[in-house]
PDB file of N, CA and C in Angstrom:
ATOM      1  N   UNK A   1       0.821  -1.197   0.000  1.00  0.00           N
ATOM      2  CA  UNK A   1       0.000   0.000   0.000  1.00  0.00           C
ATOM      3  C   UNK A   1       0.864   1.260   0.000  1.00  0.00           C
ATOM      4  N   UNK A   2       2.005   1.334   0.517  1.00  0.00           N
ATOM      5  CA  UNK A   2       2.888   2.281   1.066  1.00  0.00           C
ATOM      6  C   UNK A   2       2.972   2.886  -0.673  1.00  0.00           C
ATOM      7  N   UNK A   3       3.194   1.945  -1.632  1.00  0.00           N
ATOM      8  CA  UNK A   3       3.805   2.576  -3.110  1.00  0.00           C
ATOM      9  C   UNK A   3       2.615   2.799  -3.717  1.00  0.00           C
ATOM     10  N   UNK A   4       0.995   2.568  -3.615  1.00  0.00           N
ATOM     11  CA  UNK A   4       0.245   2.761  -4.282  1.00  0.00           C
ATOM     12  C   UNK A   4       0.065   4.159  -4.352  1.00  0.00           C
ATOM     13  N   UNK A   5      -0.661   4.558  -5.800  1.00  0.00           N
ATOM     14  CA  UNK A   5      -1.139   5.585  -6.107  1.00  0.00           C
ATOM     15  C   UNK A   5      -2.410   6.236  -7.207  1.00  0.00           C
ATOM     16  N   UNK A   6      -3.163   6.757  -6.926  1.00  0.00           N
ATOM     17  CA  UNK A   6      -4.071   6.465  -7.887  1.00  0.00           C
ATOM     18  C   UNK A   6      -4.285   8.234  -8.106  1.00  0.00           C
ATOM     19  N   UNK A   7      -4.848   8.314  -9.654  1.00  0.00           N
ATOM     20  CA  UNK A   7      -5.395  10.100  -9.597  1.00  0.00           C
ATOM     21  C   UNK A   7      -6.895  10.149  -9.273  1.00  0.00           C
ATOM     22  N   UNK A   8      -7.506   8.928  -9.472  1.00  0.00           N
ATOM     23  CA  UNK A   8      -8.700   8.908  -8.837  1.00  0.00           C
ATOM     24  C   UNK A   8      -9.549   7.573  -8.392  1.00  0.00           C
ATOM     25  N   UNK A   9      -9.879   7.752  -7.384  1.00  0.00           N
ATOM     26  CA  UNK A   9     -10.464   6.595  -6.367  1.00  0.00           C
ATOM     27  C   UNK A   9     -11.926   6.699  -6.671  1.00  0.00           C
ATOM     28  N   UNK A  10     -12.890   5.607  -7.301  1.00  0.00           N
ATOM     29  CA  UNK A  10     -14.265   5.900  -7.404  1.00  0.00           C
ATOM     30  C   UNK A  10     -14.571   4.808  -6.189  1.00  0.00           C
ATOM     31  N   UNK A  11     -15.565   5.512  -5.641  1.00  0.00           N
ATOM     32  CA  UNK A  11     -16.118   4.427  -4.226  1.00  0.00           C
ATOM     33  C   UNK A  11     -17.975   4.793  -3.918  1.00  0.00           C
ATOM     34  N   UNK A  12     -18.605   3.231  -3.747  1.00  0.00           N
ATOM     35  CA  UNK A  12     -19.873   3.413  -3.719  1.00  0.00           C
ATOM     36  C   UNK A  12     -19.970   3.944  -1.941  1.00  0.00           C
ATOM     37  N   UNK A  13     -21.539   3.836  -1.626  1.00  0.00           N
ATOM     38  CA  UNK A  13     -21.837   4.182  -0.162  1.00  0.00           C
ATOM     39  C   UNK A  13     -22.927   3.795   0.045  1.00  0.00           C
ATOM     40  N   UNK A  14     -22.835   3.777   1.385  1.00  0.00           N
ATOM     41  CA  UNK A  14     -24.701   3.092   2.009  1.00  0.00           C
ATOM     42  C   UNK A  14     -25.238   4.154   1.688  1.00  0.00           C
ATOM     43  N   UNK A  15     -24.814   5.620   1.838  1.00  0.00           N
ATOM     44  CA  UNK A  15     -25.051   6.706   2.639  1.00  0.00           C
ATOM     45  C   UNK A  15     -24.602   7.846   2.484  1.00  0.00           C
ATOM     46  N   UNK A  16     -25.086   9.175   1.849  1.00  0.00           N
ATOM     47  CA  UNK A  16     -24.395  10.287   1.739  1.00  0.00           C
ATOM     48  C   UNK A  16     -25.228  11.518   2.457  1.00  0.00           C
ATOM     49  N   UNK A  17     -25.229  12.312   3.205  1.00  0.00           N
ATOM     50  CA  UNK A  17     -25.714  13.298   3.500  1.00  0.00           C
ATOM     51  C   UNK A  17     -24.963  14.986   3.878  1.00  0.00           C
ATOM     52  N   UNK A  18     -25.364  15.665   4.609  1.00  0.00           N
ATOM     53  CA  UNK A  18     -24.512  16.382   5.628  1.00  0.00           C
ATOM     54  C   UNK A  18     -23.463  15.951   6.402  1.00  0.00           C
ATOM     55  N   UNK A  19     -24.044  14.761   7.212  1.00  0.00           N
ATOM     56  CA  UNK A  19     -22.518  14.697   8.046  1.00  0.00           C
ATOM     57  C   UNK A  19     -21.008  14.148   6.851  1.00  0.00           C
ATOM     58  N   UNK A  20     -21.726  13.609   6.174  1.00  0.00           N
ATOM     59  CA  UNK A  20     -20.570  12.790   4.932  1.00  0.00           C
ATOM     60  C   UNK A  20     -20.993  11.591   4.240  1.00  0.00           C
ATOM     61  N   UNK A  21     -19.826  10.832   3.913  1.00  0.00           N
ATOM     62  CA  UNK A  21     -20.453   9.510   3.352  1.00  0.00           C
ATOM     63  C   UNK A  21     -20.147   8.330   4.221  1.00  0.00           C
ATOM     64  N   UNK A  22     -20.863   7.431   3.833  1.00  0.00           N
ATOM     65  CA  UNK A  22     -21.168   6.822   5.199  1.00  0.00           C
ATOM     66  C   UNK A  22     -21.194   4.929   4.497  1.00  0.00           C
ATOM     67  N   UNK A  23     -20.828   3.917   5.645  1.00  0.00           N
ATOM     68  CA  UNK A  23     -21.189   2.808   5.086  1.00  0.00           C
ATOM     69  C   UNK A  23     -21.475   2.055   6.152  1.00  0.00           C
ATOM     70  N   UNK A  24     -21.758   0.428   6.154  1.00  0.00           N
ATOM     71  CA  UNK A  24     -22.338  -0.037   7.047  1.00  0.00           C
ATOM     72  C   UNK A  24     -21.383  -1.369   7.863  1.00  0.00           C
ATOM     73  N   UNK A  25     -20.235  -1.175   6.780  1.00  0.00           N
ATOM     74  CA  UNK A  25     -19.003  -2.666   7.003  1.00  0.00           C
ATOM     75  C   UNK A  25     -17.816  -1.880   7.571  1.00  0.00           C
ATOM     76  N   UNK A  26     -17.464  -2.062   8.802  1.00  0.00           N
ATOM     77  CA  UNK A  26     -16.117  -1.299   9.637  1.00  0.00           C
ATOM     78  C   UNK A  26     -14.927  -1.685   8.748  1.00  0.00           C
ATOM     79  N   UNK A  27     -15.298  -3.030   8.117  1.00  0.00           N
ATOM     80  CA  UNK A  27     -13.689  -3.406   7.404  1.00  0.00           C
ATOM     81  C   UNK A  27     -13.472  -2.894   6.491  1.00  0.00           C
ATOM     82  N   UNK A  28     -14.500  -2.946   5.756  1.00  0.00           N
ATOM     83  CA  UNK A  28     -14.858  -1.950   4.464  1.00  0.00           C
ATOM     84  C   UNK A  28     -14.213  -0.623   4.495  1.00  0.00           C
ATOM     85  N   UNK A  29     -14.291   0.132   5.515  1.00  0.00           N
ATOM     86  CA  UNK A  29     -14.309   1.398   5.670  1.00  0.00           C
ATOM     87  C   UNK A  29     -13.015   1.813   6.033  1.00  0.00           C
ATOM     88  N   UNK A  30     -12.206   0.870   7.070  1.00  0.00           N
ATOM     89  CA  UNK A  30     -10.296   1.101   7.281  1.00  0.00           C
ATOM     90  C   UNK A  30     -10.388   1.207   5.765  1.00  0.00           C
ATOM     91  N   UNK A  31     -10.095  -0.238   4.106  1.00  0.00           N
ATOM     92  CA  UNK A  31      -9.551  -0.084   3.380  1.00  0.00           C
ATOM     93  C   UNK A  31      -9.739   1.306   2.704  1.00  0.00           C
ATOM     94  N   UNK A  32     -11.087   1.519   2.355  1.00  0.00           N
ATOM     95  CA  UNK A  32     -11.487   2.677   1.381  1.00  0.00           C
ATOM     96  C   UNK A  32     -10.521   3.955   1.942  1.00  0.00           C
ATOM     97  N   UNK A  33     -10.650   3.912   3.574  1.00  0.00           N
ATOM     98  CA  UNK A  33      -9.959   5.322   4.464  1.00  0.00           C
ATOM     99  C   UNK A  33      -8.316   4.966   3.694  1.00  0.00           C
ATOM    100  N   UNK A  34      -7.722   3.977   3.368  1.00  0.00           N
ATOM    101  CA  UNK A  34      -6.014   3.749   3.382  1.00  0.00           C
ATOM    102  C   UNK A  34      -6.352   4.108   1.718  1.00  0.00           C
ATOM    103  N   UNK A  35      -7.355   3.801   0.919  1.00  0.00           N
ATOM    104  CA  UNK A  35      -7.119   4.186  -0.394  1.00  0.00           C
ATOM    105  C   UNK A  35      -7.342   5.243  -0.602  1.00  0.00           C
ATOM    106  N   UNK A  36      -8.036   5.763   0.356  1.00  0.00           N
ATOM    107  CA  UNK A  36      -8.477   7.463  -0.255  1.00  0.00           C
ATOM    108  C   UNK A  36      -7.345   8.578   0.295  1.00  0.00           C
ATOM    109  N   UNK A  37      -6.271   7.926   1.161  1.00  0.00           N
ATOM    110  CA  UNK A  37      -4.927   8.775   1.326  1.00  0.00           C
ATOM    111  C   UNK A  37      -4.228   8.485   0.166  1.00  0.00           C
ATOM    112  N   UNK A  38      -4.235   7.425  -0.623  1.00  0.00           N
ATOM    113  CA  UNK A  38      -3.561   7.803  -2.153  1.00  0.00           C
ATOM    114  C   UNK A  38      -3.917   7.722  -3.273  1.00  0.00           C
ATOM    115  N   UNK A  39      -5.147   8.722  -2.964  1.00  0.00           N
ATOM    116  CA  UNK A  39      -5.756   9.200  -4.311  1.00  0.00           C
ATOM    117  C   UNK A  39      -5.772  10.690  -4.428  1.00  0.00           C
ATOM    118  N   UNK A  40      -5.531  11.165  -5.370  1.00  0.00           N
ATOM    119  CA  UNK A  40      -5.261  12.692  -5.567  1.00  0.00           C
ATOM    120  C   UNK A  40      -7.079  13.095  -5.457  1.00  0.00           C
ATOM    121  N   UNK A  41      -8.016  12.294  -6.195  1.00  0.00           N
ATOM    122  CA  UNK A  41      -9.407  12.426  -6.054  1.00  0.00           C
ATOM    123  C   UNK A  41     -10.143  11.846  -5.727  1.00  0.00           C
ATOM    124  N   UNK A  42     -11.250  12.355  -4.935  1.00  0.00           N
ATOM    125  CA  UNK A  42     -12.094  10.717  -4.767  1.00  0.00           C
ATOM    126  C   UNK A  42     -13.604  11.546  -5.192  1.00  0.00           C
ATOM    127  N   UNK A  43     -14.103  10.086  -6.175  1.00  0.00           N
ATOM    128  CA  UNK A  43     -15.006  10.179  -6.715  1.00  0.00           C
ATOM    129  C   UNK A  43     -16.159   9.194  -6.137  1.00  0.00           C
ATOM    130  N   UNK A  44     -17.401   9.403  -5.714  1.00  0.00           N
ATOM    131  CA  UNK A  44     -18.384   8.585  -4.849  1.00  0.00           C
ATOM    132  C   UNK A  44     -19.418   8.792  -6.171  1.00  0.00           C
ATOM    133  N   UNK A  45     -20.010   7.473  -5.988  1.00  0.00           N
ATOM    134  CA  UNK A  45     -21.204   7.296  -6.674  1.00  0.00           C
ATOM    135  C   UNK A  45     -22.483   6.380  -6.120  1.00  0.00           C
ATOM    136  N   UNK A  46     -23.475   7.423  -6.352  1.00  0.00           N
ATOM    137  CA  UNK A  46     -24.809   6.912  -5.598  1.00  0.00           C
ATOM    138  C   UNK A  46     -25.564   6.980  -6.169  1.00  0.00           C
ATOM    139  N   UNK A  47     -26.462   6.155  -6.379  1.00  0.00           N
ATOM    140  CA  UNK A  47     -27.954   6.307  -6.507  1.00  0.00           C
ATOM    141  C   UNK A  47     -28.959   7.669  -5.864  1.00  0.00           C
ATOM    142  N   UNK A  48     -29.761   7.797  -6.104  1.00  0.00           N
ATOM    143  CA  UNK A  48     -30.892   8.573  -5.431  1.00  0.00           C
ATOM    144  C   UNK A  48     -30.924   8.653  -4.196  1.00  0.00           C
ATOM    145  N   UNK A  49     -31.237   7.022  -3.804  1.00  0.00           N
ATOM    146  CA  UNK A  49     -31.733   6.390  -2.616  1.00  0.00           C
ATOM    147  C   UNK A  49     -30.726   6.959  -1.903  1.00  0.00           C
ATOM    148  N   UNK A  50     -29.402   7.032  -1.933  1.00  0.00           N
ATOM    149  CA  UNK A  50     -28.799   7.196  -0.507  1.00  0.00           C
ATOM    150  C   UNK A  50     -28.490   8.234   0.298  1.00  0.00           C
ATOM    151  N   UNK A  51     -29.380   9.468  -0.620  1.00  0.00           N
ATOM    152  CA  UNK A  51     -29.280  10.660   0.003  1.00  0.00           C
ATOM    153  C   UNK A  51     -29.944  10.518   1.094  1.00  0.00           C
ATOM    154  N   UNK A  52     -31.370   9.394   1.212  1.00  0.00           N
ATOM    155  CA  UNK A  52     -32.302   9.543   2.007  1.00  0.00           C
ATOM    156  C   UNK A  52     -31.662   7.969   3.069  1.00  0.00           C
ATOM    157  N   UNK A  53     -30.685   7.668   3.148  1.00  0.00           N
ATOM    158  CA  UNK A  53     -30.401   6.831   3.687  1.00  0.00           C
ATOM    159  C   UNK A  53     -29.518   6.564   5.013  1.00  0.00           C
ATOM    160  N   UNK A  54     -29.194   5.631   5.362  1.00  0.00           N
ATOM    161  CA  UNK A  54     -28.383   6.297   6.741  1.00  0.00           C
ATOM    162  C   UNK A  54     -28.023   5.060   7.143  1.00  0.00           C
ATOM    163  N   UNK A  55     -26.286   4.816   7.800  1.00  0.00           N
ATOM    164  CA  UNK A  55     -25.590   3.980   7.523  1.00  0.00           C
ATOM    165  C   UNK A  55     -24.792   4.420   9.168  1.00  0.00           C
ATOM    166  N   UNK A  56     -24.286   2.858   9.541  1.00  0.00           N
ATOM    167  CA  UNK A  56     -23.678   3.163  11.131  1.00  0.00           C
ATOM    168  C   UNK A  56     -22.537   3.853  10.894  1.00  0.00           C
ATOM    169  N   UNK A  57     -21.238   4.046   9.932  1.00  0.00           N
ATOM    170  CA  UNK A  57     -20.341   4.238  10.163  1.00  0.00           C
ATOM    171  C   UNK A  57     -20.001   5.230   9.299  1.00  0.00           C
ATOM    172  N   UNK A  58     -19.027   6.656   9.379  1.00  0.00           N
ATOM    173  CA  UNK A  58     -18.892   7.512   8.085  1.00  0.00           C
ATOM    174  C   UNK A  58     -17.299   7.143   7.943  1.00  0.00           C
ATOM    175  N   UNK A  59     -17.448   7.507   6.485  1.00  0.00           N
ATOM    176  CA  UNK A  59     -16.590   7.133   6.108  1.00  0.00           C
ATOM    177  C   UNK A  59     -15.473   8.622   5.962  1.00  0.00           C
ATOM    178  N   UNK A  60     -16.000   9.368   5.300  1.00  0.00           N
ATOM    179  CA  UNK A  60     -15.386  10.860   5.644  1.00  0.00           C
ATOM    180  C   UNK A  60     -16.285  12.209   5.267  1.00  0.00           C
ATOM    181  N   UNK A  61     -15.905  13.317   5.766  1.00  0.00           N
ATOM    182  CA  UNK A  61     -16.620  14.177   5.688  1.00  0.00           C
ATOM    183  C   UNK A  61     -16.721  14.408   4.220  1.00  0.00           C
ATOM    184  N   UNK A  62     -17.861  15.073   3.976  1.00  0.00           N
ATOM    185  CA  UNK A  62     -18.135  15.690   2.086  1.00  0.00           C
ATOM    186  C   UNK A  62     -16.806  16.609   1.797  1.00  0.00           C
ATOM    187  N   UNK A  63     -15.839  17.308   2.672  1.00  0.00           N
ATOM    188  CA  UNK A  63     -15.018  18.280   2.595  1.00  0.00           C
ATOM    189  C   UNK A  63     -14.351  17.457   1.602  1.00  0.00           C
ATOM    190  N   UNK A  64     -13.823  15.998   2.129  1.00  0.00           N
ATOM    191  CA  UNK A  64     -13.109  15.188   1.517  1.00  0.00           C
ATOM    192  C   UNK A  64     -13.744  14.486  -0.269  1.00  0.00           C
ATOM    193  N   UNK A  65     -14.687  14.533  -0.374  1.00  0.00           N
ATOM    194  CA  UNK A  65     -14.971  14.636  -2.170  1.00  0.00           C
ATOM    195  C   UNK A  65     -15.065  15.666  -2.551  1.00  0.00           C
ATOM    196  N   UNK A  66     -14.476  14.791  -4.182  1.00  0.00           N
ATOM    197  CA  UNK A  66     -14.857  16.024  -5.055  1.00  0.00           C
ATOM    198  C   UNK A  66     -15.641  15.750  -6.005  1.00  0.00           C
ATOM    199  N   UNK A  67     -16.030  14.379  -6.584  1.00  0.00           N
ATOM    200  CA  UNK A  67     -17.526  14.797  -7.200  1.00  0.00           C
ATOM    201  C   UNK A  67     -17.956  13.313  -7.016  1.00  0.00           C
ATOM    202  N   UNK A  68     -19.478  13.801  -6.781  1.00  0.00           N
ATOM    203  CA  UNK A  68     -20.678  12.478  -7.028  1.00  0.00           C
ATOM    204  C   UNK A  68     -20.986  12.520  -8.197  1.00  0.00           C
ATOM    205  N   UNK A  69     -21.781  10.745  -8.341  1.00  0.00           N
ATOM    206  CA  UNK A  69     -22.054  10.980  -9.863  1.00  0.00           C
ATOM    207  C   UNK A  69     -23.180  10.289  -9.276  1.00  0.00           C
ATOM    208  N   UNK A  70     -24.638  10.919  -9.794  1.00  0.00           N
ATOM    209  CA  UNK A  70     -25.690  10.030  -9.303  1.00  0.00           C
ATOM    210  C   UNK A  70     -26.895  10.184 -10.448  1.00  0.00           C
ATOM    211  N   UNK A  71     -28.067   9.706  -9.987  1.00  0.00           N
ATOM    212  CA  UNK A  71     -28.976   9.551 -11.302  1.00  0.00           C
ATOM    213  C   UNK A  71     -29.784  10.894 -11.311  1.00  0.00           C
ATOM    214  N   UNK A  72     -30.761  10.694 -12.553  1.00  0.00           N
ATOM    215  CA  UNK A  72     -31.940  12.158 -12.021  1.00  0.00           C
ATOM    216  C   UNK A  72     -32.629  12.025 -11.622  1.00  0.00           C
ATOM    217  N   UNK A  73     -32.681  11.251 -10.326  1.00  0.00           N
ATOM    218  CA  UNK A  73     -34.063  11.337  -9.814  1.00  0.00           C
ATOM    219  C   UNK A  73     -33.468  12.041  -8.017  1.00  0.00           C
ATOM    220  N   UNK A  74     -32.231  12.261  -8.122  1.00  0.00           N
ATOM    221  CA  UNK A  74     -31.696  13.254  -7.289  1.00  0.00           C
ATOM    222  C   UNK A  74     -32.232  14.808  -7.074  1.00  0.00           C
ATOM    223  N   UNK A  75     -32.846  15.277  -5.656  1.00  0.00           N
ATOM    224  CA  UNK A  75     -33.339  16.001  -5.558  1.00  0.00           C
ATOM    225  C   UNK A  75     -32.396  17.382  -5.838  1.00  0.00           C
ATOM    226  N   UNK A  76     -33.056  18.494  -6.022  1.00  0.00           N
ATOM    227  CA  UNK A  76     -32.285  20.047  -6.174  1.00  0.00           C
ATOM    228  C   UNK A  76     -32.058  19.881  -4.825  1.00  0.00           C
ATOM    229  N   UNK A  77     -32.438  19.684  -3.948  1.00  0.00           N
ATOM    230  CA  UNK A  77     -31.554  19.688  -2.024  1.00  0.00           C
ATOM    231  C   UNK A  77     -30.583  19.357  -1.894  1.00  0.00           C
ATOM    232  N   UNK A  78     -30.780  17.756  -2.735  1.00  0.00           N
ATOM    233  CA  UNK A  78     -29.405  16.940  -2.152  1.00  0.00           C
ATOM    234  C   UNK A  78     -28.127  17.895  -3.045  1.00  0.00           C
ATOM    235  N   UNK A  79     -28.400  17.684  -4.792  1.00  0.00           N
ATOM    236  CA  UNK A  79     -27.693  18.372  -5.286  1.00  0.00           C
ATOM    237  C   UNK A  79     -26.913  19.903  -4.754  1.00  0.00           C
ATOM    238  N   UNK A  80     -27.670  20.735  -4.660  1.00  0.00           N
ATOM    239  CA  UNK A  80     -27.557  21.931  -3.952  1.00  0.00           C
ATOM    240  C   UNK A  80     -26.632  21.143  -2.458  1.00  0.00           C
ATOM    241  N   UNK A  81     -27.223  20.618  -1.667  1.00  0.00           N
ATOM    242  CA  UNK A  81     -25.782  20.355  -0.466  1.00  0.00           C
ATOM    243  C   UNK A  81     -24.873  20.030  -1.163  1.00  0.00           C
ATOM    244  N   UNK A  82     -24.540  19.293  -1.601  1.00  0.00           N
ATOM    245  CA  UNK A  82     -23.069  18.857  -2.497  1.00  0.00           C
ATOM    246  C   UNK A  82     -22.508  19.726  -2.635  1.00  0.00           C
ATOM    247  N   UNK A  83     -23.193  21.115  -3.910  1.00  0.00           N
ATOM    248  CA  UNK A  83     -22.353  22.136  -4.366  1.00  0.00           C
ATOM    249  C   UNK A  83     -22.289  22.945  -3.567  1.00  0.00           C
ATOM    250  N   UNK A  84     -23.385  22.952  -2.179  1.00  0.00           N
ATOM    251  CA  UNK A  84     -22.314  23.977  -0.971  1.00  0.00           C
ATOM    252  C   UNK A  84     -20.928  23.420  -0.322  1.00  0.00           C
ATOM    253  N   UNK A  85     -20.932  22.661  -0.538  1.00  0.00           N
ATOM    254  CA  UNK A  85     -19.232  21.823  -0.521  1.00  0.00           C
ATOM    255  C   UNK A  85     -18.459  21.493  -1.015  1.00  0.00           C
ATOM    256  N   UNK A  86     -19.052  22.472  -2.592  1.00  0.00           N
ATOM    257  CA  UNK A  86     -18.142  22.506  -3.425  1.00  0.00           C
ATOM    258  C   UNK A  86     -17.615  21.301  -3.934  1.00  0.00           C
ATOM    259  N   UNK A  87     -18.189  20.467  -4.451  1.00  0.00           N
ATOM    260  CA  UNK A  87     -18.787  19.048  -4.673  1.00  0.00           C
ATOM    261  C   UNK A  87     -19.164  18.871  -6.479  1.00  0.00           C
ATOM    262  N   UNK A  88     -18.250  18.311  -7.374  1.00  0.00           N
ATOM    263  CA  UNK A  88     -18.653  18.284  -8.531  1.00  0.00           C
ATOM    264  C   UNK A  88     -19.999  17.241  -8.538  1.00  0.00           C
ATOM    265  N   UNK A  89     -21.329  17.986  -9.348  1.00  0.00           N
ATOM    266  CA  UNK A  89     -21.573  17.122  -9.528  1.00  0.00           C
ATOM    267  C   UNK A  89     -22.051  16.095 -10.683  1.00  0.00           C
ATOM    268  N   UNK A  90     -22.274  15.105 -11.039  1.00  0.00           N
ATOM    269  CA  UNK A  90     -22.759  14.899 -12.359  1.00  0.00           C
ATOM    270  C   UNK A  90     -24.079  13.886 -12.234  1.00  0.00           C
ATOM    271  N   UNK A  91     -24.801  14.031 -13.542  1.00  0.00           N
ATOM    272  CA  UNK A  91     -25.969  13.462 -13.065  1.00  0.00           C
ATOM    273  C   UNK A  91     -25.891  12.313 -14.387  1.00  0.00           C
ATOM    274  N   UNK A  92     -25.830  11.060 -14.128  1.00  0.00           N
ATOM    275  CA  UNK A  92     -25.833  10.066 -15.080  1.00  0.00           C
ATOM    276  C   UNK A  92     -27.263   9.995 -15.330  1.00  0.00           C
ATOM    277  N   UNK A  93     -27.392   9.692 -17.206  1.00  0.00           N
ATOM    278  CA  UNK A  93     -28.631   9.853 -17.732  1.00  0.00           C
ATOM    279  C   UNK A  93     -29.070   7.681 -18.310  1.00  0.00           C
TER     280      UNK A  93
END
């Protein structure tokens, strides 16, 4: 792990909101945390559903992405939080 490096890390989630993104497997969540220190970007992708969802463990704050890619049936709320965090976002069609 020490030599890995990536320019961008794409990673799913139980769970995205305000506090961050979030998942529900502790083991899960050390690796993604050791890959997302060597990635220059990290890219999360969700569905709809997981804006409205909620998961035991976060994985890191939204400070730490930089863009979601989710569907259109994503609300102007959720969207709009993202881009107050300055949060690319894209909407897969």
């Amino acid at each position: 792990m020490n030599r890995y490096h990536a320019s961008k890390l794409f990673m799913g989630a139980a769970a995205i909101g305000e506090r961050g993104v979030m998942q529900a497997d502790v083991v899960l969540i050390q690796a993604e945390q050791k890959l997302m220190d060597k990635a220059d970007q990290l890219v999360v992708l969700v569905d709809s559903s997981k804006f409205a969802a909620s998961a035991t463990f976060l994985v890191c704050a939204l400070s730490e992405v930089d863009i979601v890619i989710t569907d259109e049936a994503a609300s102007e709320a959720d969207i709009g939080m993202l881009k107050r965090h300055d949060i690319e976002v894209i909407i897969a069609h």
